[in-house]
PDB file of N, CA and C in Angstrom:
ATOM      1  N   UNK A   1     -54.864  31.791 -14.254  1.00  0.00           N
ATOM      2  CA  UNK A   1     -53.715  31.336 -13.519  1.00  0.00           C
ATOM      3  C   UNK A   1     -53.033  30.230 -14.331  1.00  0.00           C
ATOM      4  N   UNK A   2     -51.691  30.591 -14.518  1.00  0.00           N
ATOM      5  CA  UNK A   2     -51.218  29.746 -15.221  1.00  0.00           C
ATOM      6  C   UNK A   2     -50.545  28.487 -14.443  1.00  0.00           C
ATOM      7  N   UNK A   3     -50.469  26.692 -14.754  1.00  0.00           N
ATOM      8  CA  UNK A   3     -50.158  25.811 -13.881  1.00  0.00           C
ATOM      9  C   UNK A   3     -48.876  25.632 -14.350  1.00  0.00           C
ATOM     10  N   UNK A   4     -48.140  24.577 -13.199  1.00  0.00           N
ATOM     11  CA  UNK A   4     -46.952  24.336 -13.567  1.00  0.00           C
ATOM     12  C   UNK A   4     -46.693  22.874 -13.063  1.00  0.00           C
ATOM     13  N   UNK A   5     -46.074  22.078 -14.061  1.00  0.00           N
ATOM     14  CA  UNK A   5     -45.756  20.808 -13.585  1.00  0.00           C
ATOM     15  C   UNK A   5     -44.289  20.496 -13.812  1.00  0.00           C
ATOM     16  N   UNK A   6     -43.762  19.797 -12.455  1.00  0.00           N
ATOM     17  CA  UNK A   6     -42.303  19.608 -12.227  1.00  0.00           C
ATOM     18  C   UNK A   6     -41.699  19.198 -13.430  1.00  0.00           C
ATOM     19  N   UNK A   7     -42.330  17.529 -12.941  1.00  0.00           N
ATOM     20  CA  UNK A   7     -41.237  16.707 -13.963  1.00  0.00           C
ATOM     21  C   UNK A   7     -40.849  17.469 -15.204  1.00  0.00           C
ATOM     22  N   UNK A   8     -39.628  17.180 -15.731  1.00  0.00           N
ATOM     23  CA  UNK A   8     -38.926  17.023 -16.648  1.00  0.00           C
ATOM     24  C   UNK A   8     -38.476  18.830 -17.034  1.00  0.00           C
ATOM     25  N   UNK A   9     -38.935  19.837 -16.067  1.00  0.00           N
ATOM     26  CA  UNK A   9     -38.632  21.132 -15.963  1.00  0.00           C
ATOM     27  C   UNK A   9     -38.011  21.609 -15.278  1.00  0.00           C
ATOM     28  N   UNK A  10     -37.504  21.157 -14.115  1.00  0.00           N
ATOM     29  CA  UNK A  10     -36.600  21.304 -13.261  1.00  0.00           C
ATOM     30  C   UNK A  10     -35.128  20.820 -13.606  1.00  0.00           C
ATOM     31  N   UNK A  11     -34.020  21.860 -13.403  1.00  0.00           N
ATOM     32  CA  UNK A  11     -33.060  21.839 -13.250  1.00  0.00           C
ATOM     33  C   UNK A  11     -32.477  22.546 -12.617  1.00  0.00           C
ATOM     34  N   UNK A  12     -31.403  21.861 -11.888  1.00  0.00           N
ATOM     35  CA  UNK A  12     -30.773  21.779 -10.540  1.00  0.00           C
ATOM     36  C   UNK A  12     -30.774  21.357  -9.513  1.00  0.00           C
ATOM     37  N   UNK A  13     -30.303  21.915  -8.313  1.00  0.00           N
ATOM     38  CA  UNK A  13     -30.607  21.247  -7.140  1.00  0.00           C
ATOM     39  C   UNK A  13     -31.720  20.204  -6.914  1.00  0.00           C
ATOM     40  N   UNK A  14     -32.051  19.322  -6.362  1.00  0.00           N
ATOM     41  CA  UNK A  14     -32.874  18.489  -5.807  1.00  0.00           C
ATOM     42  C   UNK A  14     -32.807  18.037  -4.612  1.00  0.00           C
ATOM     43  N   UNK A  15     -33.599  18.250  -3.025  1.00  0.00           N
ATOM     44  CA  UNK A  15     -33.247  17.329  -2.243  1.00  0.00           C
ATOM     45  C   UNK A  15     -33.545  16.271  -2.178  1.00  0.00           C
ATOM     46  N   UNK A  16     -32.432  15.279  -1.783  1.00  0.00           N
ATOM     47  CA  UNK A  16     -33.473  13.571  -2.059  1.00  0.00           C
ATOM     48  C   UNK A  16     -34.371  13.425  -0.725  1.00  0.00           C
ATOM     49  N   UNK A  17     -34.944  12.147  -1.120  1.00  0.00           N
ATOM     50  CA  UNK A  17     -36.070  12.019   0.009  1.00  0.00           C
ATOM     51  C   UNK A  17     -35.209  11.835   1.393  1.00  0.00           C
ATOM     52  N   UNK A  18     -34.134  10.809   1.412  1.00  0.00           N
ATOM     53  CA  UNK A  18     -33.920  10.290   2.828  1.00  0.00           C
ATOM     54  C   UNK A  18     -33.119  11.587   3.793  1.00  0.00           C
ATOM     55  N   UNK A  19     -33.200  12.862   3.024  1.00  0.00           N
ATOM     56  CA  UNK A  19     -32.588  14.068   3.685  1.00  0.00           C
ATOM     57  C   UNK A  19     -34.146  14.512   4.225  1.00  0.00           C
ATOM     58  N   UNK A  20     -35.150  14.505   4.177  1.00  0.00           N
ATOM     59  CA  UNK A  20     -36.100  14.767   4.253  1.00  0.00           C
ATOM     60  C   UNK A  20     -36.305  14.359   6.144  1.00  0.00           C
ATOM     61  N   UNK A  21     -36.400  12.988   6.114  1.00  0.00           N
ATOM     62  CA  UNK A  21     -36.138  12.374   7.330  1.00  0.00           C
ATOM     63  C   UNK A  21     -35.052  12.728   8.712  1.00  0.00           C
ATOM     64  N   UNK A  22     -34.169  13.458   8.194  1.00  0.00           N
ATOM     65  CA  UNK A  22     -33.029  13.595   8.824  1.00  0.00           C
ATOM     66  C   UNK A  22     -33.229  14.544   9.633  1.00  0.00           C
ATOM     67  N   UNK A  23     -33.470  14.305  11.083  1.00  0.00           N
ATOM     68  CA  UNK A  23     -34.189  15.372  12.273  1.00  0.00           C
ATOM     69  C   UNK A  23     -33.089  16.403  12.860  1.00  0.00           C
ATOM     70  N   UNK A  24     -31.935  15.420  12.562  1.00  0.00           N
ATOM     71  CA  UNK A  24     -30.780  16.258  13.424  1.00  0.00           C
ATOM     72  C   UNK A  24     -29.702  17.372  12.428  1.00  0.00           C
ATOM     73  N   UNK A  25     -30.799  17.314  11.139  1.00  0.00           N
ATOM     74  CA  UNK A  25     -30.350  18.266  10.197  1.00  0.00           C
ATOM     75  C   UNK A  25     -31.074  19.995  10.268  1.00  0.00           C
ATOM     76  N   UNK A  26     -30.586  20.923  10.611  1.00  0.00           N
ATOM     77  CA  UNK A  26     -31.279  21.739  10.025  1.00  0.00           C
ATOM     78  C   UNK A  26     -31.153  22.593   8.118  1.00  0.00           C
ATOM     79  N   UNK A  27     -32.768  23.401   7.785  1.00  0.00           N
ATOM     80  CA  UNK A  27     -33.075  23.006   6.894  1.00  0.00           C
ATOM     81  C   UNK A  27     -32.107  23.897   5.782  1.00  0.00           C
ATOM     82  N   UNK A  28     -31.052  24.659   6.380  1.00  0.00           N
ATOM     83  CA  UNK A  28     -29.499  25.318   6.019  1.00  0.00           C
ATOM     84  C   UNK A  28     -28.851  24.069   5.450  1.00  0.00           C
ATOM     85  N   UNK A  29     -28.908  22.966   6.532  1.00  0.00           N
ATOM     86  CA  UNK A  29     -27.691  21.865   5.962  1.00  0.00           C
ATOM     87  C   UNK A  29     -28.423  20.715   4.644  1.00  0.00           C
ATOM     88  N   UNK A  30     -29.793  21.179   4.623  1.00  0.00           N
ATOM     89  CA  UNK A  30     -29.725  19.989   3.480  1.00  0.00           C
ATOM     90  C   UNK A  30     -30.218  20.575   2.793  1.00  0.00           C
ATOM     91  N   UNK A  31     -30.466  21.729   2.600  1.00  0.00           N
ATOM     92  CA  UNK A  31     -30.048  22.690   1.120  1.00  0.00           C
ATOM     93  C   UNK A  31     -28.886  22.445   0.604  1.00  0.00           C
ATOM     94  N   UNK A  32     -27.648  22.841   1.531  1.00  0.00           N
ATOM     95  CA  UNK A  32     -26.362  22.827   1.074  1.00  0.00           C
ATOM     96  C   UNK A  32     -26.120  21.071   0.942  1.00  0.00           C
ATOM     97  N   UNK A  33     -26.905  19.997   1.290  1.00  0.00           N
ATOM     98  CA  UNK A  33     -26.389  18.979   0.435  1.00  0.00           C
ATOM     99  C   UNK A  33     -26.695  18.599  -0.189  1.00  0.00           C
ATOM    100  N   UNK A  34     -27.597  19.157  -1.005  1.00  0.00           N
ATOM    101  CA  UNK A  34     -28.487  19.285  -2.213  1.00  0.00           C
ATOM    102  C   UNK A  34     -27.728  20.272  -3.196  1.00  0.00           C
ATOM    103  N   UNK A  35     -27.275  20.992  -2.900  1.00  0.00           N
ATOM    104  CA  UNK A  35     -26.307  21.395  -4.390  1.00  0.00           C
ATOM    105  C   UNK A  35     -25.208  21.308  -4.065  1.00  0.00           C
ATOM    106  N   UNK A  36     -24.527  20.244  -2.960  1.00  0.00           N
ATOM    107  CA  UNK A  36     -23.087  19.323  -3.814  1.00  0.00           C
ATOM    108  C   UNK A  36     -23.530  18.204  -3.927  1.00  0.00           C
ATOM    109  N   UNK A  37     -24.773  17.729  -3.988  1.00  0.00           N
ATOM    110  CA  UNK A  37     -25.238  16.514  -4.929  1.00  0.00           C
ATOM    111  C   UNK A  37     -25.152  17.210  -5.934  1.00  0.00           C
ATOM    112  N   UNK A  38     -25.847  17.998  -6.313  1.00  0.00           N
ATOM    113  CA  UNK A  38     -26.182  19.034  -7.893  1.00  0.00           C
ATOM    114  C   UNK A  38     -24.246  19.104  -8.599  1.00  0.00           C
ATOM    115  N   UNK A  39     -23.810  19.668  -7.293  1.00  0.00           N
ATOM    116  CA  UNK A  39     -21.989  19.903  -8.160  1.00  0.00           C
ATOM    117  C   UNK A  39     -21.421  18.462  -8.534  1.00  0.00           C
ATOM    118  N   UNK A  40     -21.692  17.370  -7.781  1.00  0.00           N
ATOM    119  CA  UNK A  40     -20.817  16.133  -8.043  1.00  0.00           C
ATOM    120  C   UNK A  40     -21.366  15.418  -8.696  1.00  0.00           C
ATOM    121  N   UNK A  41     -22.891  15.674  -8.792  1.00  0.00           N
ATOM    122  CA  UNK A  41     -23.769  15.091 -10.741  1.00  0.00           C
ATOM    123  C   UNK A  41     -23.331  13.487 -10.620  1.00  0.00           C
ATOM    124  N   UNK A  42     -22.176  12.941 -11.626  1.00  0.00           N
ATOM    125  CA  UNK A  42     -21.930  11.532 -11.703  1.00  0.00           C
ATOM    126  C   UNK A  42     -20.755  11.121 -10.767  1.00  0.00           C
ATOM    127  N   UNK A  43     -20.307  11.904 -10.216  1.00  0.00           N
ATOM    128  CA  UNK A  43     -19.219  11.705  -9.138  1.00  0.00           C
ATOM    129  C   UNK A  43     -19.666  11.596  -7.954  1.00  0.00           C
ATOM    130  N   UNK A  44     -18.979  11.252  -7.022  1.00  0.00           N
ATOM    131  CA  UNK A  44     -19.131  11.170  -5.357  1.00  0.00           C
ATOM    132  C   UNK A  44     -18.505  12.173  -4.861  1.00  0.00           C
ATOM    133  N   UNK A  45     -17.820  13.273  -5.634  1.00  0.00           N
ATOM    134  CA  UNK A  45     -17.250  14.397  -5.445  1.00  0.00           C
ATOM    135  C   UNK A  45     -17.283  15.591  -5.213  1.00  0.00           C
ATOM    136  N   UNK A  46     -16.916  16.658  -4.823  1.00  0.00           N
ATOM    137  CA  UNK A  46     -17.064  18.284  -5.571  1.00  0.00           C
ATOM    138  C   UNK A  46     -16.086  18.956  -4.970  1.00  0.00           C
ATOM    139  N   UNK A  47     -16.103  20.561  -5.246  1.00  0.00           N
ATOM    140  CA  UNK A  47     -15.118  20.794  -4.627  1.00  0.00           C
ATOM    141  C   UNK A  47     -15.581  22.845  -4.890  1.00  0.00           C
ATOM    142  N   UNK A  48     -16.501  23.079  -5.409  1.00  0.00           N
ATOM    143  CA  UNK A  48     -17.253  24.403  -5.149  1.00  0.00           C
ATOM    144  C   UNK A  48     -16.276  25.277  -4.070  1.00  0.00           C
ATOM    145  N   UNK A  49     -15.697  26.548  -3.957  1.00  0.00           N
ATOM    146  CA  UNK A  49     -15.519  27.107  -3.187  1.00  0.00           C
ATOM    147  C   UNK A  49     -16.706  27.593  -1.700  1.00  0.00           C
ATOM    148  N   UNK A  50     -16.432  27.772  -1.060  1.00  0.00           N
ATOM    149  CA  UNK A  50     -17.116  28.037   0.333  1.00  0.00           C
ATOM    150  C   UNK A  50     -17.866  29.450   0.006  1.00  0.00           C
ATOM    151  N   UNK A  51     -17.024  30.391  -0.472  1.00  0.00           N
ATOM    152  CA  UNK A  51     -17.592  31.866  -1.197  1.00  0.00           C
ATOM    153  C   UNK A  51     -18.777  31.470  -2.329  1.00  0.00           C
ATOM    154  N   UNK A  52     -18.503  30.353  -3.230  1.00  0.00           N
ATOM    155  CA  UNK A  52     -19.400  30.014  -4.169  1.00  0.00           C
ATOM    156  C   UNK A  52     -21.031  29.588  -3.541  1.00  0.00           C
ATOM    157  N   UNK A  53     -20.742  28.767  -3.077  1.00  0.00           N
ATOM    158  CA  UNK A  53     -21.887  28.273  -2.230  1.00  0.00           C
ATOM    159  C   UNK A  53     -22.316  29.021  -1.285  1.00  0.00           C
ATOM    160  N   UNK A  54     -22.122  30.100  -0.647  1.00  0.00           N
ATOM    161  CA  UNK A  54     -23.041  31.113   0.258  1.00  0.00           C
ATOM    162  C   UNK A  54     -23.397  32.021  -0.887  1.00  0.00           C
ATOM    163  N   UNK A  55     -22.699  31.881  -2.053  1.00  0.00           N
ATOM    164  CA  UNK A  55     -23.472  33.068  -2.752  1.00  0.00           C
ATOM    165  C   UNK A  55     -24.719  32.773  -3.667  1.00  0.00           C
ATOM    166  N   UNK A  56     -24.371  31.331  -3.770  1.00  0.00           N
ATOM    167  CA  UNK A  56     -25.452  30.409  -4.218  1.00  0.00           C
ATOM    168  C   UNK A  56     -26.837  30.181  -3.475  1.00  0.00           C
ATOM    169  N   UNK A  57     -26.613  30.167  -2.202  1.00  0.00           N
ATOM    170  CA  UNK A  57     -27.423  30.124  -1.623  1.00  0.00           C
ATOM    171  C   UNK A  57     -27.904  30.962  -0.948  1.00  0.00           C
ATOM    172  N   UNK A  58     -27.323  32.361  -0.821  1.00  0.00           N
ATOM    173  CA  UNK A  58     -27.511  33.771  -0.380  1.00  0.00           C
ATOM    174  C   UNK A  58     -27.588  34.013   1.119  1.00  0.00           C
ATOM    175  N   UNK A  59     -26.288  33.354   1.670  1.00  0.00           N
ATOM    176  CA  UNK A  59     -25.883  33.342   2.833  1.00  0.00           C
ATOM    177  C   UNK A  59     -24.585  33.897   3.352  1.00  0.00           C
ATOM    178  N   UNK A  60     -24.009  33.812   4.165  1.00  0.00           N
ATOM    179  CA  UNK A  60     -22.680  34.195   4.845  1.00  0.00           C
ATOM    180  C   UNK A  60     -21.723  32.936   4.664  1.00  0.00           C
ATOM    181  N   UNK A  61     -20.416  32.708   4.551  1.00  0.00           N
ATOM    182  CA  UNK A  61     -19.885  32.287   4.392  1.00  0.00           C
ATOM    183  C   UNK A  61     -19.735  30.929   5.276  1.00  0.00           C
ATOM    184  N   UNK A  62     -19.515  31.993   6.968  1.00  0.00           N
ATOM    185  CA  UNK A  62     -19.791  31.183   8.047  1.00  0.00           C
ATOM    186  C   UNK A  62     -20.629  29.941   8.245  1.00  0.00           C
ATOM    187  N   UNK A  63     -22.208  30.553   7.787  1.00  0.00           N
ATOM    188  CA  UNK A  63     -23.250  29.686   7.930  1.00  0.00           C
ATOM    189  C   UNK A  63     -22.757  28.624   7.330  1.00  0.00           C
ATOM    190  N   UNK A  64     -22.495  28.446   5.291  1.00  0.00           N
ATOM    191  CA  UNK A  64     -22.142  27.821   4.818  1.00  0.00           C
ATOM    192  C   UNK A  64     -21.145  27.081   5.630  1.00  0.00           C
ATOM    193  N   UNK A  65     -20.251  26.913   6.773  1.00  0.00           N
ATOM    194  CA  UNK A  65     -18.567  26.196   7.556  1.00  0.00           C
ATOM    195  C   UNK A  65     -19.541  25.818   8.252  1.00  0.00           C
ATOM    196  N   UNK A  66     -20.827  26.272   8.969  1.00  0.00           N
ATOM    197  CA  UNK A  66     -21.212  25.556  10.237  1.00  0.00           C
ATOM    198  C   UNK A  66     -22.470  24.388   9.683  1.00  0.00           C
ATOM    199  N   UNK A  67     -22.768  24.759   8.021  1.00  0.00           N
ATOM    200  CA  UNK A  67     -23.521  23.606   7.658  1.00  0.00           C
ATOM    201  C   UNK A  67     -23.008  22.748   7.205  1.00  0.00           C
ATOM    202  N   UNK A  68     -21.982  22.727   7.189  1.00  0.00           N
ATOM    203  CA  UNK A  68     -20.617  21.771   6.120  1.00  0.00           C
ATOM    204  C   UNK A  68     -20.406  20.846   7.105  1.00  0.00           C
ATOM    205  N   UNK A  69     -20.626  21.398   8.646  1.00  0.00           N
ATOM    206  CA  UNK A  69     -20.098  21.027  10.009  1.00  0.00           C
ATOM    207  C   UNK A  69     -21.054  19.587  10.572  1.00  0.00           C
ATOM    208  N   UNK A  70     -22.660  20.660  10.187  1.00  0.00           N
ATOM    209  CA  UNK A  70     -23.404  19.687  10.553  1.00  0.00           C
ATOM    210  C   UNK A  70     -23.404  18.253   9.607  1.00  0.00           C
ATOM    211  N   UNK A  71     -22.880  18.625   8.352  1.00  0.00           N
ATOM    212  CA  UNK A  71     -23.594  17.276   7.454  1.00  0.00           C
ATOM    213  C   UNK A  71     -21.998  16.565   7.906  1.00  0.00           C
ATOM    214  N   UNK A  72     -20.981  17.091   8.076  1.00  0.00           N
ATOM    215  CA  UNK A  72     -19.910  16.081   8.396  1.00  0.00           C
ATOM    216  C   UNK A  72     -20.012  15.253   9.940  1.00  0.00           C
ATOM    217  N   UNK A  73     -20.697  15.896  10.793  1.00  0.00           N
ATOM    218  CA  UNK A  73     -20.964  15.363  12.112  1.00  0.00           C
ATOM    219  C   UNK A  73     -22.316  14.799  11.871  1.00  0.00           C
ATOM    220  N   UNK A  74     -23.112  14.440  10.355  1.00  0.00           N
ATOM    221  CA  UNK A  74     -23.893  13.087  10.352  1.00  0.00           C
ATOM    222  C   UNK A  74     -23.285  12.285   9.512  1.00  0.00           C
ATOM    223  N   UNK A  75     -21.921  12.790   9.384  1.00  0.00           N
ATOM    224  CA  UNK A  75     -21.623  11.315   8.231  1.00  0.00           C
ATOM    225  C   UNK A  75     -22.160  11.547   6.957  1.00  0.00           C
ATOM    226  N   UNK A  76     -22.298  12.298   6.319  1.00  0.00           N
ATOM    227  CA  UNK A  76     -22.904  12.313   4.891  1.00  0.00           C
ATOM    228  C   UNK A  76     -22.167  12.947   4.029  1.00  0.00           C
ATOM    229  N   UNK A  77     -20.745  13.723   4.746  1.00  0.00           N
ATOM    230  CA  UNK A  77     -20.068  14.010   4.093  1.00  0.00           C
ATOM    231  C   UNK A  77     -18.327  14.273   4.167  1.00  0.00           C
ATOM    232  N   UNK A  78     -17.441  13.789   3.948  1.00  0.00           N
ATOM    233  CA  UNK A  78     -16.291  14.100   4.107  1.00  0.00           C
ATOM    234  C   UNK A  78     -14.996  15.029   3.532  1.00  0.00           C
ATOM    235  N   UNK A  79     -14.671  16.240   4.032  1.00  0.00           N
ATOM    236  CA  UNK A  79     -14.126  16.868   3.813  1.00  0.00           C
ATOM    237  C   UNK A  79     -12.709  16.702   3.575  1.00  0.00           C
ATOM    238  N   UNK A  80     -11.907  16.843   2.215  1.00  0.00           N
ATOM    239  CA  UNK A  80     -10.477  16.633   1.933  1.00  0.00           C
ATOM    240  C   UNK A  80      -9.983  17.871   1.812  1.00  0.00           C
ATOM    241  N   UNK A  81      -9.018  18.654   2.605  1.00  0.00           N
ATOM    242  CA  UNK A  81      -8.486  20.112   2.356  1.00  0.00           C
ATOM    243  C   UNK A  81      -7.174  19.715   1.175  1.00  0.00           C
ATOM    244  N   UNK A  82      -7.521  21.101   0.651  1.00  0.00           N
ATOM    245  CA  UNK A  82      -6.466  20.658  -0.519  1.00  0.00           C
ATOM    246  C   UNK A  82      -5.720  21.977  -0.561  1.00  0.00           C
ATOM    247  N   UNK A  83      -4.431  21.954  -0.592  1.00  0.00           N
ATOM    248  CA  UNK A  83      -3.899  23.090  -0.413  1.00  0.00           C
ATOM    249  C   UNK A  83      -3.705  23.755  -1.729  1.00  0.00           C
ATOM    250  N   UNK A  84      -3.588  25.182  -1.831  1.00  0.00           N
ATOM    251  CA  UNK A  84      -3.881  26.208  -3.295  1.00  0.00           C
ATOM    252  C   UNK A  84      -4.957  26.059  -4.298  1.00  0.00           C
ATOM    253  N   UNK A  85      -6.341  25.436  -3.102  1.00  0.00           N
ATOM    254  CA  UNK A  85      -7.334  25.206  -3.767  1.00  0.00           C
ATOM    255  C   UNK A  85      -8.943  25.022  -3.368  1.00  0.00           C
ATOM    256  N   UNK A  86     -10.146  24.618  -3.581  1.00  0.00           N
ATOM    257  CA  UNK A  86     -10.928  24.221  -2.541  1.00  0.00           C
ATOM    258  C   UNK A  86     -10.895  23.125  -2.060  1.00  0.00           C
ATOM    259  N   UNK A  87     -11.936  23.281  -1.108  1.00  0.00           N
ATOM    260  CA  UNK A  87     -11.649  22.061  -0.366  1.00  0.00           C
ATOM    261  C   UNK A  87     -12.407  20.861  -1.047  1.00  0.00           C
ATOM    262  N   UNK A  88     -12.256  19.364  -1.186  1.00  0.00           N
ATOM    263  CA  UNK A  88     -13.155  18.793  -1.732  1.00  0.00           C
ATOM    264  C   UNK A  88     -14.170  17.871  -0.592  1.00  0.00           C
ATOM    265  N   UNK A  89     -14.869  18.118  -1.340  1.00  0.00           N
ATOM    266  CA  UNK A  89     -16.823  17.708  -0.437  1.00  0.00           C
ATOM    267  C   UNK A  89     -17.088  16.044  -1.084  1.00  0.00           C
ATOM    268  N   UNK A  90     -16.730  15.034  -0.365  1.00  0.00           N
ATOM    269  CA  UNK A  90     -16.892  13.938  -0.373  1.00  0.00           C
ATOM    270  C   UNK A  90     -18.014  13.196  -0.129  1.00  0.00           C
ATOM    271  N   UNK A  91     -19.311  12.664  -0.260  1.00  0.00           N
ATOM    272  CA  UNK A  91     -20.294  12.422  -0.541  1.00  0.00           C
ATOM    273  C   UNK A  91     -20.321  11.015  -0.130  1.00  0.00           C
ATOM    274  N   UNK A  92     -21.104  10.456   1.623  1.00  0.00           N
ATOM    275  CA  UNK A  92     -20.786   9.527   1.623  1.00  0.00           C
ATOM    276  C   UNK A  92     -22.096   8.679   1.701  1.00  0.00           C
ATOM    277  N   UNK A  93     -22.214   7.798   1.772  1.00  0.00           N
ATOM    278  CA  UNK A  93     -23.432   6.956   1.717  1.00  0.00           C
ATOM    279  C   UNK A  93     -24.467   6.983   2.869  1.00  0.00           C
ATOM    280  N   UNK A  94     -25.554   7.347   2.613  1.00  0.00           N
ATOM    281  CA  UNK A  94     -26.153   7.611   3.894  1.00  0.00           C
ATOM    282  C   UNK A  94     -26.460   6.189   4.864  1.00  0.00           C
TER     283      UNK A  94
END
């Protein structure tokens, strides 16, 4: 059996710890805020299409609007609509 150790082999997504804690999250919504941490890297930003991210995560589109829903109704994230474009995913301080 071959072993495997994280550090320094992993790339991508990560959830941080204090999403871990978060009871009134389900575990749809802090996936998805775990890779627009992953998209906004050194920014507080992103802006991923809605199609991108369910396909990323191998979901329905919907799901992706109603988890976008939950992390904006805890405050962790704020949504800017931008017209002839995506929307951008604002990243706020927990």
């Amino acid at each position: 059996m071959e072993t495997f150790t994280p550090k320094g082999h992993i790339v991508g997504p990560i959830l941080p710890a204090f999403m871990l804690k978060e009871q009134n999250i389900s575990l749809g919504a802090k996936v998805l805020y775990s890779l627009l941490c992953n998209y906004a890297s050194d920014k507080d930003h992103c802006w991923p299409s809605q199609t991108l991210l369910a396909r990323e995560l191998g979901h329905s589109v919907s799901s992706v609007k109603n988890w976008l829903a939950e992390l904006k109704r805890a405050r962790l994230i704020a949504v800017r609509r931008c017209a002839y474009r995506s929307s951008v995913y604002v990243l706020l301080r927990p």
